[in-house]
Protein backbone atom coordinates (compact mmCIF):
# COMPACT_ATOMS: atom_id res chain seq x y z
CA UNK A 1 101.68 -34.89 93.41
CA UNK A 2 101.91 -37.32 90.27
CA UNK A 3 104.72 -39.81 90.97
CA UNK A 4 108.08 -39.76 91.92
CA UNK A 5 110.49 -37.63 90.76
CA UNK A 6 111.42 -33.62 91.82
CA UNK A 7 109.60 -31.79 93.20
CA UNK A 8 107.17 -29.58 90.63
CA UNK A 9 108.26 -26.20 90.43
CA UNK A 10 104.48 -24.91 92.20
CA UNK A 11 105.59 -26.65 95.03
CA UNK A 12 109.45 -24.89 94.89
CA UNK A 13 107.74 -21.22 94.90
CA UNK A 14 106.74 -19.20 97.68
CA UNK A 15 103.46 -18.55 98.25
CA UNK A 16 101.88 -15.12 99.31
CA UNK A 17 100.60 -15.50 103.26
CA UNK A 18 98.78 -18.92 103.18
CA UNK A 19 96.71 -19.36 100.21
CA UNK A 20 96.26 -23.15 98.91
CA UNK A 21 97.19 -24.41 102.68
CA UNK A 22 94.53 -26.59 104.18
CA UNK A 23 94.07 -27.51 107.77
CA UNK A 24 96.51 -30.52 106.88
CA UNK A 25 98.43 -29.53 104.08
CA UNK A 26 101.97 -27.57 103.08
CA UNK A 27 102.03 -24.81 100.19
CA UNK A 28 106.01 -25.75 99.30
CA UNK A 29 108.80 -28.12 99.36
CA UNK A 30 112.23 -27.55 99.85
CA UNK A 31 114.43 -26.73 96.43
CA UNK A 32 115.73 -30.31 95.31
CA UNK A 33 113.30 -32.34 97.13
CA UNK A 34 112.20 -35.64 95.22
CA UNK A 35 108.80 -37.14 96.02
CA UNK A 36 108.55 -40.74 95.15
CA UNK A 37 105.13 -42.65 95.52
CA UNK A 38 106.17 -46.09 97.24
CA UNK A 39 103.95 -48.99 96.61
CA UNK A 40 103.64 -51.61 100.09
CA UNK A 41 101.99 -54.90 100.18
CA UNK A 42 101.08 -55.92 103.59
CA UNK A 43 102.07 -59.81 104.92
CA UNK A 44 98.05 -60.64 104.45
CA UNK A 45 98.45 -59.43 100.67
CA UNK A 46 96.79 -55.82 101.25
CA UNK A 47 98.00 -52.60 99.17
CA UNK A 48 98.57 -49.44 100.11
CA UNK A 49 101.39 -46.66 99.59
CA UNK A 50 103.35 -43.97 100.81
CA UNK A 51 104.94 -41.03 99.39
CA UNK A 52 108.43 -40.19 100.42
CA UNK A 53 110.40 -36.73 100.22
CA UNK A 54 113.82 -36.62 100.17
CA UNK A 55 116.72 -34.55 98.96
CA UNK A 56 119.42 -37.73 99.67
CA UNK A 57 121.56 -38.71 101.86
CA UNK A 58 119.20 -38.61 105.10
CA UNK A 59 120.34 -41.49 107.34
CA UNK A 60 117.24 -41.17 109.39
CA UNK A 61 112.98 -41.24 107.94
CA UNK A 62 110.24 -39.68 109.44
CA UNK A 63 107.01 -41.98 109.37
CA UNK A 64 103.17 -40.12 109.86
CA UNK A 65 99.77 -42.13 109.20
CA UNK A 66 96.33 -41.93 109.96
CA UNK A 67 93.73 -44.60 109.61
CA UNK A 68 91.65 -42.95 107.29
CA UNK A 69 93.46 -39.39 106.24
CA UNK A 70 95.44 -38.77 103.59
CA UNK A 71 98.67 -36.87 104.94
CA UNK A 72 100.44 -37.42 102.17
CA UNK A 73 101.05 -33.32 101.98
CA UNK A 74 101.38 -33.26 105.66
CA UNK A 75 102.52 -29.84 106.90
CA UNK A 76 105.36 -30.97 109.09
CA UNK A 77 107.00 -32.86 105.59
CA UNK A 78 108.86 -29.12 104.96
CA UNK A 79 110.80 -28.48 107.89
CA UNK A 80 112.02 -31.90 108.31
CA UNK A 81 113.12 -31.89 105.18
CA UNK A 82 114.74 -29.46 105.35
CA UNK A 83 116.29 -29.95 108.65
CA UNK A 84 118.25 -33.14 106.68
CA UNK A 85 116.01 -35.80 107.45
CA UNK A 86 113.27 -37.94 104.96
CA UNK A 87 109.71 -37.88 105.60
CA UNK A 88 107.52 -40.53 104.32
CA UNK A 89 103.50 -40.22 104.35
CA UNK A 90 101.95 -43.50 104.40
CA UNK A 91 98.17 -43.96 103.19
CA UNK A 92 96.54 -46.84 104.90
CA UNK A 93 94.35 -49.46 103.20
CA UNK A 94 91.28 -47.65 104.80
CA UNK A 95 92.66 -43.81 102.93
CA UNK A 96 89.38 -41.70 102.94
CA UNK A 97 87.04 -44.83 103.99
CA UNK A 98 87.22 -46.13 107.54
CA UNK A 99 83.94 -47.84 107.73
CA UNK A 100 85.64 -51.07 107.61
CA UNK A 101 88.57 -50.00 109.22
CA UNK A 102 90.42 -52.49 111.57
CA UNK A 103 93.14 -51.10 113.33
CA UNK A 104 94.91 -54.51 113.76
CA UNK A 105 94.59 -54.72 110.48
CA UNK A 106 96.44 -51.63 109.45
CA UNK A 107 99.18 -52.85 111.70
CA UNK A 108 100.51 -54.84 108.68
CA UNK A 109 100.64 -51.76 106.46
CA UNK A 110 102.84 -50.14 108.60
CA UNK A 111 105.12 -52.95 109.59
CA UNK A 112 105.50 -53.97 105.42
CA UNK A 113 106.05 -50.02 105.27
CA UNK A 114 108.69 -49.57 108.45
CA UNK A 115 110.59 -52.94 106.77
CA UNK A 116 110.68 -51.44 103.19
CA UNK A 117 111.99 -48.20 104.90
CA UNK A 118 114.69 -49.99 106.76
CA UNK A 119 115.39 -52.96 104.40
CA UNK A 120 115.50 -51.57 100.93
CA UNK A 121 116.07 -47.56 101.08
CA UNK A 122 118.46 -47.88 103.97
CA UNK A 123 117.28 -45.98 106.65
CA UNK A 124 119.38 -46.13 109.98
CA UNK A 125 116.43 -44.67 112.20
CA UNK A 126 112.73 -44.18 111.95
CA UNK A 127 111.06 -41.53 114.22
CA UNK A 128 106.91 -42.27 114.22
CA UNK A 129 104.62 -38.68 113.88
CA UNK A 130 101.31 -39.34 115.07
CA UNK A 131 99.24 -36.43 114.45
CA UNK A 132 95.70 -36.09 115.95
CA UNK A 133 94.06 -40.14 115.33
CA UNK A 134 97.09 -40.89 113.62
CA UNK A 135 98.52 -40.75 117.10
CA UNK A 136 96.72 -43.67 118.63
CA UNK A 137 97.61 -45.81 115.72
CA UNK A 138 101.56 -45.13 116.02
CA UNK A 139 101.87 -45.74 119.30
CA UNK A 140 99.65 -48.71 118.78
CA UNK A 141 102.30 -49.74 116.36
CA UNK A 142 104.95 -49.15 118.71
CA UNK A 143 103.49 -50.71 121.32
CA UNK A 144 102.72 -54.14 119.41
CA UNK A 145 106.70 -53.83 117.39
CA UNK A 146 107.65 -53.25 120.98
CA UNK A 147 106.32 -56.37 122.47
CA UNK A 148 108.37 -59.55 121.78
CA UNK A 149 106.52 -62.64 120.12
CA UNK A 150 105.07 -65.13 121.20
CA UNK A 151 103.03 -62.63 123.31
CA UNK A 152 101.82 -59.72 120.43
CA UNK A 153 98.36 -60.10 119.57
CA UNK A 154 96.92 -62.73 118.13
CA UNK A 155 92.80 -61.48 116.89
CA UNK A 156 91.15 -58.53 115.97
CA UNK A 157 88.95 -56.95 118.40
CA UNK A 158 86.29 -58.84 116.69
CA UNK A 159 87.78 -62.36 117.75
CA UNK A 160 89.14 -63.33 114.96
CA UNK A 161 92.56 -64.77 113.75
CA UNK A 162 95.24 -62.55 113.03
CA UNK A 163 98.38 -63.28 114.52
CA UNK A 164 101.08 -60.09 115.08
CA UNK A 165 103.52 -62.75 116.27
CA UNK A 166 104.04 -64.33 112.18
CA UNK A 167 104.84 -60.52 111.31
CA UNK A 168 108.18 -58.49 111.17
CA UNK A 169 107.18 -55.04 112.75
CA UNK A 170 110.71 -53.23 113.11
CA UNK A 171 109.98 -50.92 115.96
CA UNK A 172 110.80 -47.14 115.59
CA UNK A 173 113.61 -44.94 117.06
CA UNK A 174 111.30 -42.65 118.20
CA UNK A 175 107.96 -41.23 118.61
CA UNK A 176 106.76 -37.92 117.77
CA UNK A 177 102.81 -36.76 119.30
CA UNK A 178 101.75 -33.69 117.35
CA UNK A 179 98.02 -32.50 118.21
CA UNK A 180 97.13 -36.28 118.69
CA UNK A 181 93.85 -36.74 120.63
CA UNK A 182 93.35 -40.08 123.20
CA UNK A 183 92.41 -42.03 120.13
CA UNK A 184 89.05 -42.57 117.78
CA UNK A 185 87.05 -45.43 120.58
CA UNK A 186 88.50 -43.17 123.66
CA UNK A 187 86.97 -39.68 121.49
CA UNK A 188 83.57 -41.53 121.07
CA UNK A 189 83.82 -42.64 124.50
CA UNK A 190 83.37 -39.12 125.73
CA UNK A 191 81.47 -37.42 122.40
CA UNK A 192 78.46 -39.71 121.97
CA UNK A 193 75.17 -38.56 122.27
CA UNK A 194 73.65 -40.86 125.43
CA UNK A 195 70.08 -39.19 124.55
CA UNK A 196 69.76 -41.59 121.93
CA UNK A 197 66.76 -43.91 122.85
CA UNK A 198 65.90 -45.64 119.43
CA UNK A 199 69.21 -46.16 117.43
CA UNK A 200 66.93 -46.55 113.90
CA UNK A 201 65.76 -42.70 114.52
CA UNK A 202 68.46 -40.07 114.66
CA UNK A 203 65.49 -37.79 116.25
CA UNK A 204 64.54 -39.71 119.36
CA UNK A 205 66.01 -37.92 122.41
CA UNK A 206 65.77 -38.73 126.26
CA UNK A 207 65.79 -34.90 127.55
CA UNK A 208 66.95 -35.97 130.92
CA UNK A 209 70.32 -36.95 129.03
CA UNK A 210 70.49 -34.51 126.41
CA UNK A 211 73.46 -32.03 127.08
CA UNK A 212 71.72 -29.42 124.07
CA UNK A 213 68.68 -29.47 126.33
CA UNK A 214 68.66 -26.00 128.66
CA UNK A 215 67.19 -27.87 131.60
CA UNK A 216 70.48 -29.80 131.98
CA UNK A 217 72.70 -26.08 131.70
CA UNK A 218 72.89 -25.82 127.82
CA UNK A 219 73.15 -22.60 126.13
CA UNK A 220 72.64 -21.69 122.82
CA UNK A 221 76.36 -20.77 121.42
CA UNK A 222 78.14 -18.48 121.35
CA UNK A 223 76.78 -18.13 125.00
CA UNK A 224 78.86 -20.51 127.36
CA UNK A 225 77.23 -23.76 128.76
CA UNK A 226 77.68 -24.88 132.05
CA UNK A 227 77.31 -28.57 132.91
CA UNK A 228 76.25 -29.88 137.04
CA UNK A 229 78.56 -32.25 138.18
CA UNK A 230 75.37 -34.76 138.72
CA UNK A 231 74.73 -34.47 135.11
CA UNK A 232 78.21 -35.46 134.02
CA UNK A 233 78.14 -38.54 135.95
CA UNK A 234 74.91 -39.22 134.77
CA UNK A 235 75.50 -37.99 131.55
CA UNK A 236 79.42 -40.08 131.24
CA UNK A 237 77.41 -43.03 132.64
CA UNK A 238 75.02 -43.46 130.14
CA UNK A 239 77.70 -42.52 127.05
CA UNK A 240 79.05 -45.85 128.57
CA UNK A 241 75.88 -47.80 128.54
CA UNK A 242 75.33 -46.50 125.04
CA UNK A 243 78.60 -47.44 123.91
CA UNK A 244 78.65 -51.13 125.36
CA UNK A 245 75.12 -51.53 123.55
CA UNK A 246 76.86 -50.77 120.08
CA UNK A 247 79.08 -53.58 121.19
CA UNK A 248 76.86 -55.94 121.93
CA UNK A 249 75.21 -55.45 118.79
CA UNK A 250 78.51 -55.79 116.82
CA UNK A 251 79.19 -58.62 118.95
CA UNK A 252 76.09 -60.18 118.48
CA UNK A 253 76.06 -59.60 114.02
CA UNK A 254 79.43 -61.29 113.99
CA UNK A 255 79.01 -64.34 115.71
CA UNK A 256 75.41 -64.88 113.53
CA UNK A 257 77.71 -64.46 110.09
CA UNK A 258 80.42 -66.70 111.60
CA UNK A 259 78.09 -69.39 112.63
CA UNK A 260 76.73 -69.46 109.17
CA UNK A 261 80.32 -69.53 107.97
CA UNK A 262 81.37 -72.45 109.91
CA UNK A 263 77.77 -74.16 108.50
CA UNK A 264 79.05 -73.33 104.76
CA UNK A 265 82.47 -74.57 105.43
CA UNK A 266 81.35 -77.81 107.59
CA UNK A 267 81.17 -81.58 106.03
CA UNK A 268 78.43 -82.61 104.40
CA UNK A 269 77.52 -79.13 103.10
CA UNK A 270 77.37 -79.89 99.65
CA UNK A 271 74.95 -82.73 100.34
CA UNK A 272 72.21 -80.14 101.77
CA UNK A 273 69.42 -78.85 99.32
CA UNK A 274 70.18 -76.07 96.79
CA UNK A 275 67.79 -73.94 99.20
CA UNK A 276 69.51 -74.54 102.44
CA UNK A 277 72.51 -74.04 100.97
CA UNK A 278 71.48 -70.43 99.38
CA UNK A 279 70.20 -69.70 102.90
CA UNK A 280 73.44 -70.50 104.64
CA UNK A 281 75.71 -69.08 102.07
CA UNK A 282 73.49 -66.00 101.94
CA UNK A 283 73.77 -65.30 105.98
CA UNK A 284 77.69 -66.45 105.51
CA UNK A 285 78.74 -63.71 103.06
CA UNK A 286 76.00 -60.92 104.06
CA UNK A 287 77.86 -57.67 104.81
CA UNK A 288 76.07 -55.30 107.99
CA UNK A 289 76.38 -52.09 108.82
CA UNK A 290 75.74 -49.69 111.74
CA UNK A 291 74.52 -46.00 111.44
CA UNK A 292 75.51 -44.73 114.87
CA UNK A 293 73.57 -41.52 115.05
CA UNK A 294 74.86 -38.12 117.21
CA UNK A 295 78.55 -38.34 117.52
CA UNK A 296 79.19 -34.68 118.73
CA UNK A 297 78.09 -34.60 122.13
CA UNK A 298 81.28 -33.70 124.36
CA UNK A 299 79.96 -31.36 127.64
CA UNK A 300 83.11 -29.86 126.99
CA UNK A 301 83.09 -28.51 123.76
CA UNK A 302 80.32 -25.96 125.12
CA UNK A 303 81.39 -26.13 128.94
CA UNK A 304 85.12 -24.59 128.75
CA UNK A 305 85.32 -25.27 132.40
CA UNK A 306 86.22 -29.04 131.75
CA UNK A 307 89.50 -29.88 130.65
CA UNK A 308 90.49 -26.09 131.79
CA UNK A 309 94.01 -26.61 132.60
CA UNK A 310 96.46 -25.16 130.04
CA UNK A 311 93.44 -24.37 127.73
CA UNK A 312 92.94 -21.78 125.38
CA UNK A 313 90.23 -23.13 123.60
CA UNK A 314 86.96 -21.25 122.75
CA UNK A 315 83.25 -22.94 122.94
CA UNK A 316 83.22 -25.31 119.54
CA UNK A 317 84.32 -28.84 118.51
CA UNK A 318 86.96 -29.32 115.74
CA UNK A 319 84.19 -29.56 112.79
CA UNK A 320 82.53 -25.65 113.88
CA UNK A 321 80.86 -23.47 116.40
CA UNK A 322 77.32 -25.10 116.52
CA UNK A 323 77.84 -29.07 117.78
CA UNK A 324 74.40 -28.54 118.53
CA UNK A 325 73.68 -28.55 115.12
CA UNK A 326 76.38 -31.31 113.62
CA UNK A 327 75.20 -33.51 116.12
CA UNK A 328 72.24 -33.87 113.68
CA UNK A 329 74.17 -33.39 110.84
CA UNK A 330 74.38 -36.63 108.15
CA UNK A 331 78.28 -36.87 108.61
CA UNK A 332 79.66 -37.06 111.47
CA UNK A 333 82.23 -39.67 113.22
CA UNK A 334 82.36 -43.32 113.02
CA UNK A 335 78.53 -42.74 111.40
CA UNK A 336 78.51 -45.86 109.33
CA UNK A 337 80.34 -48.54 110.17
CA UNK A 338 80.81 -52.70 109.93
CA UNK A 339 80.89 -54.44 113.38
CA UNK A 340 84.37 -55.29 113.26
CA UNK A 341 85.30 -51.64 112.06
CA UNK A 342 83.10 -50.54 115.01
CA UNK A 343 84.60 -52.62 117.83
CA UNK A 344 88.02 -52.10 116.53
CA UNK A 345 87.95 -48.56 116.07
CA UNK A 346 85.45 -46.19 117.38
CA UNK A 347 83.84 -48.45 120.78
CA UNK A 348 85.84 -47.01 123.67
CA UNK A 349 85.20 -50.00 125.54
CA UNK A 350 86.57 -52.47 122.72
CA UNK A 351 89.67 -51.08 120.93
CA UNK A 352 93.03 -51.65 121.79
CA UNK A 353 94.12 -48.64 120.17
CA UNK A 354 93.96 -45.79 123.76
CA UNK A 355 96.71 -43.81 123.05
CA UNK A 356 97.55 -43.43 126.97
CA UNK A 357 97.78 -47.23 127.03
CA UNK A 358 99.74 -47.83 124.08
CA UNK A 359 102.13 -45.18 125.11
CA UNK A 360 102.80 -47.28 128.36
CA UNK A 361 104.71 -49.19 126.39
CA UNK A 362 106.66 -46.62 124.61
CA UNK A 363 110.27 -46.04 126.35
CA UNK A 364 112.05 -44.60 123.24
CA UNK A 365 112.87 -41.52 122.96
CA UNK A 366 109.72 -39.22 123.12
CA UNK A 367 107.97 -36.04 122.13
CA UNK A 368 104.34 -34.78 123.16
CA UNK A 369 103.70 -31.28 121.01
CA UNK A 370 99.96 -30.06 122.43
CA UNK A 371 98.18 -27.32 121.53
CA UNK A 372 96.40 -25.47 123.83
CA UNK A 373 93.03 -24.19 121.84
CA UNK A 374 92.72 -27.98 120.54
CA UNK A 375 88.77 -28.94 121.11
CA UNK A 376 90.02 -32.78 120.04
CA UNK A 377 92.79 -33.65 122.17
CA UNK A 378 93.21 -31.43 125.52
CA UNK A 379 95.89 -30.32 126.96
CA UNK A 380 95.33 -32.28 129.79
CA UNK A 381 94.82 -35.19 127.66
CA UNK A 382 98.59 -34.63 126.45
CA UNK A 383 99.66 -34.16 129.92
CA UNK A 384 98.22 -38.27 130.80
CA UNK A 385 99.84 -39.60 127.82
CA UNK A 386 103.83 -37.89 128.86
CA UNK A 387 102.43 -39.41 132.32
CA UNK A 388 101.87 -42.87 130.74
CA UNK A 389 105.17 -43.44 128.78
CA UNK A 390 108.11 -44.80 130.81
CA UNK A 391 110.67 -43.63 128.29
CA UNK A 392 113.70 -41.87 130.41
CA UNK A 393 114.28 -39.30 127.67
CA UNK A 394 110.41 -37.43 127.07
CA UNK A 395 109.82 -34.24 126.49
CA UNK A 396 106.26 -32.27 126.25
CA UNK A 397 105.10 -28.90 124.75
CA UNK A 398 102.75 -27.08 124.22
CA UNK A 399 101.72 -24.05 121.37
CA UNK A 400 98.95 -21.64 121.33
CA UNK A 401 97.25 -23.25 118.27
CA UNK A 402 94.00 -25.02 117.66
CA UNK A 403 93.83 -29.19 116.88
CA UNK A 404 95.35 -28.03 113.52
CA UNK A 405 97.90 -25.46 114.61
CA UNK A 406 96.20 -22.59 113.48
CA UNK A 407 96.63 -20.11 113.16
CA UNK A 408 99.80 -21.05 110.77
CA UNK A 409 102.54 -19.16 112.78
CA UNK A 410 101.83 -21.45 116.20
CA UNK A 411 102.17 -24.25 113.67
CA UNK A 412 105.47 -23.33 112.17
CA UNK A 413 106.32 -23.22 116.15
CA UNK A 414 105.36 -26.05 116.74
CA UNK A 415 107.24 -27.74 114.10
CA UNK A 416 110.51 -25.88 115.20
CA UNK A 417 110.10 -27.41 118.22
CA UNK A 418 110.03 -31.16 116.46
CA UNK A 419 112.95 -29.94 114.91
CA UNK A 420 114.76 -28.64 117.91
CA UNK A 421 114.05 -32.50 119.55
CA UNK A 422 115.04 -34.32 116.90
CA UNK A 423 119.00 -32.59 115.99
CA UNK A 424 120.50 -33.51 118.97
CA UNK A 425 119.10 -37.37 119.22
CA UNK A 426 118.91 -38.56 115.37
CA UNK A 427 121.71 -38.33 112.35
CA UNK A 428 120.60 -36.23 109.62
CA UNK A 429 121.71 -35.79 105.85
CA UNK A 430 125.58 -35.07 105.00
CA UNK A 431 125.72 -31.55 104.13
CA UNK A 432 122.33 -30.61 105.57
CA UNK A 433 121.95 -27.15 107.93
CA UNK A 434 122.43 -29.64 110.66
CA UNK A 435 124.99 -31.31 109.57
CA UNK A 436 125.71 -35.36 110.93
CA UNK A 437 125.39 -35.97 114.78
């Protein structure tokens, strides 16, 4: 994709079975469909985009995001299309790069990209699609748009100024869940390693916490694993501990680099000594970093016993069959990270983006689509978040797919399904298949 205009004619033919689809991506775009890159500035001056497909006429826009993935050829884009209504992908200001990601912060990119939507193309109705961590930050969104000012929020996780209530945040028409998981701080909640003893040495382990260790039930896959309740308390407990240590780190790096920033900003600091004033201005403007080793340590993504009901799923996480092995990998989740980035994003105990709570605020109209071999977000996990929302008019269901909707025809299901929801409750195009409701 290039810019706006039609659609190129690879995208208009057919391909044979599902060559040049990835886990996120569509092989082919309706005939006639224009893509058009759209260009946001946030209300604190950030940039970021979106790309919207249309064929004209749609009265009502499809929104998806995630805080660091780039769905701009999201696989869902197709059907809606072509079931008369726009879809627009919009890349966040942390697109491919989350390790400064604020989720406050990204807030503003999607309220400057929900007003441009409603304001200058003309959309009567905006439906959110939050698909897997893009799900938490939607009904994040939703939740804040939702909440009248003066009482939105007014920081970042990290404490410090930014005010929601200053900000237009036209709230959405309705909300679409597809494959989202509890959210990025709720995942690391439950898939950090607690074994960690020494956070400067990926390598130190305490065995009595370490779910690869066969003492504590682990076996090597594809063999099953099998978990003692005492050791998931145990084990949950000290993911908990772990976490809260992160925080207080975090915690603790911030308010050092804003105490030096209040020093370099005080009266009289251009009276001090060139030295002193290096010094201060050095510890003011210093950027840290935290390398949170062994991210891929969920019981359950070798224990299929936990979160059992409606599952399909086979022993694995999302990222392969061997966890034991990525947990020592040099990716991983939320590995590198600022404090703020941390605490906002991937601490379970800090951010205020828990899908289950945001959703409590949700009470349009509202879809849940799980799948049941998802190693990400459970079925059960789907199940809490219908639970949560009070919206009178919710619907869940769920497909046979994995976190991605594989294999492809459980995802085309899937998507019929978002289709089937959204006909009867939201206008499409003149002249579309589905005509003007």
């Amino acid at each position: 994709m290039t810019g706006s205009g039609e659609a190129s004619a690879a995208d208009e033919q057919p391909r044979v079975g599902t060559v040049g689809i990835g886990v996120v991506d569509f092989d082919r775009l309706p005939a006639g469909t224009a893509s058009t890159v759209v260009p946001i500035r946030a209300a604190d001056g950030a940039a970021s985009r979106g790309v919207l497909y249309a064929r004209g006429g749609e009265k009502t826009v499809m929104v998806v995001s995630h805080p660091r993935g780039d769905l701009s050829r999201f696989y869902a884009a197709p059907a809606i299309v072509e079931a008369g209504y726009a879809f627009y992908a919009h890349q966040t200001r942390t697109l491919n790069n989350d390790v400064d990601c604020e989720h406050e912060r990204l807030l503003l990119d999607l309220a400057a990209a929900l007003t441009h939507l409603r304001d200058e193309r003309g959309f009567d109705r905006v439906i959110l699609l939050g698909n897997s961590g893009g799900g938490s930050l939607m009904a994040f969104y939703q939740q804040q748009a939702s909440t009248p000012p003066p009482d939105r929020l007014r920081d970042t996780a990290a404490g410090e100024p930014l005010d929601l209530n200053e900000v237009a945040m036209p709230k959405a028409d309705g909300v679409v869940l597809l494959g989202a998981h509890p959210g990025q701080g709720s995942f690391m909640l439950r898939a950090i390693d607690p074994s960690v003893i020494d956070e400067g040495d990926p390598l130190a382990v305490d065995p009595d916490l370490d779910m690869y260790n066969a003492a504590n039930g682990y076996r090597e896959p594809p063999a099953p694993s099998t978990y003692s309740e005492e050791f998931l308390q145990r084990y949950r407990a000290a993911q908990r501990a772990r976490v809260a240590r992160l925080d207080a780190r975090a915690r603790g790096l911030i308010a050092e680099q804003r105490r030096y920033r209040e020093m370099r900003d005080a009266p009289g600091f251009a009276d001090l000594p060139i030295e002193e004033r290096t010094r201060i201005t050095r510890r003011a403007t210093v950027g840290h970093y935290l390398v949170v080793h062994r991210t891929e340590a969920d019981p359950a993504y070798l224990d299929v016993r936990l979160h059992a009901e409606r599952s399909t799923r086979r022993a694995a996480s999302i990222l392969g069959p061997r966890p034991d092995e990525i947990n020592y990998a040099p990716g991983g989740f939320g590995r590198l990270v600022t404090p703020r980035a941390w605490l906002s994003t991937w601490s379970g105990l800090s951010t205020r983006a828990v899908l289950v709570e945001s959703l409590k605020s949700v009470d349009v109209p509202l879809l849940l689509v799980g799948f049941t071999g998802d190693n990400l977000g459970f079925p059960d996990d789907t199940q809490a978040q219908y639970d949560a929302s009070p919206a009178a008019d919710k619907t869940i269901r769920f497909h046979d797919g994995d976190h991605f909707g594989f294999p492809v025809v459980q995802r085309e299901k899937a998507l019929q399904t978002v289709v089937d929801w959204l006909t009867p409750r939201f206008p499409a195009a003149s002249g579309s298949p589905e005509g003007v409701r």
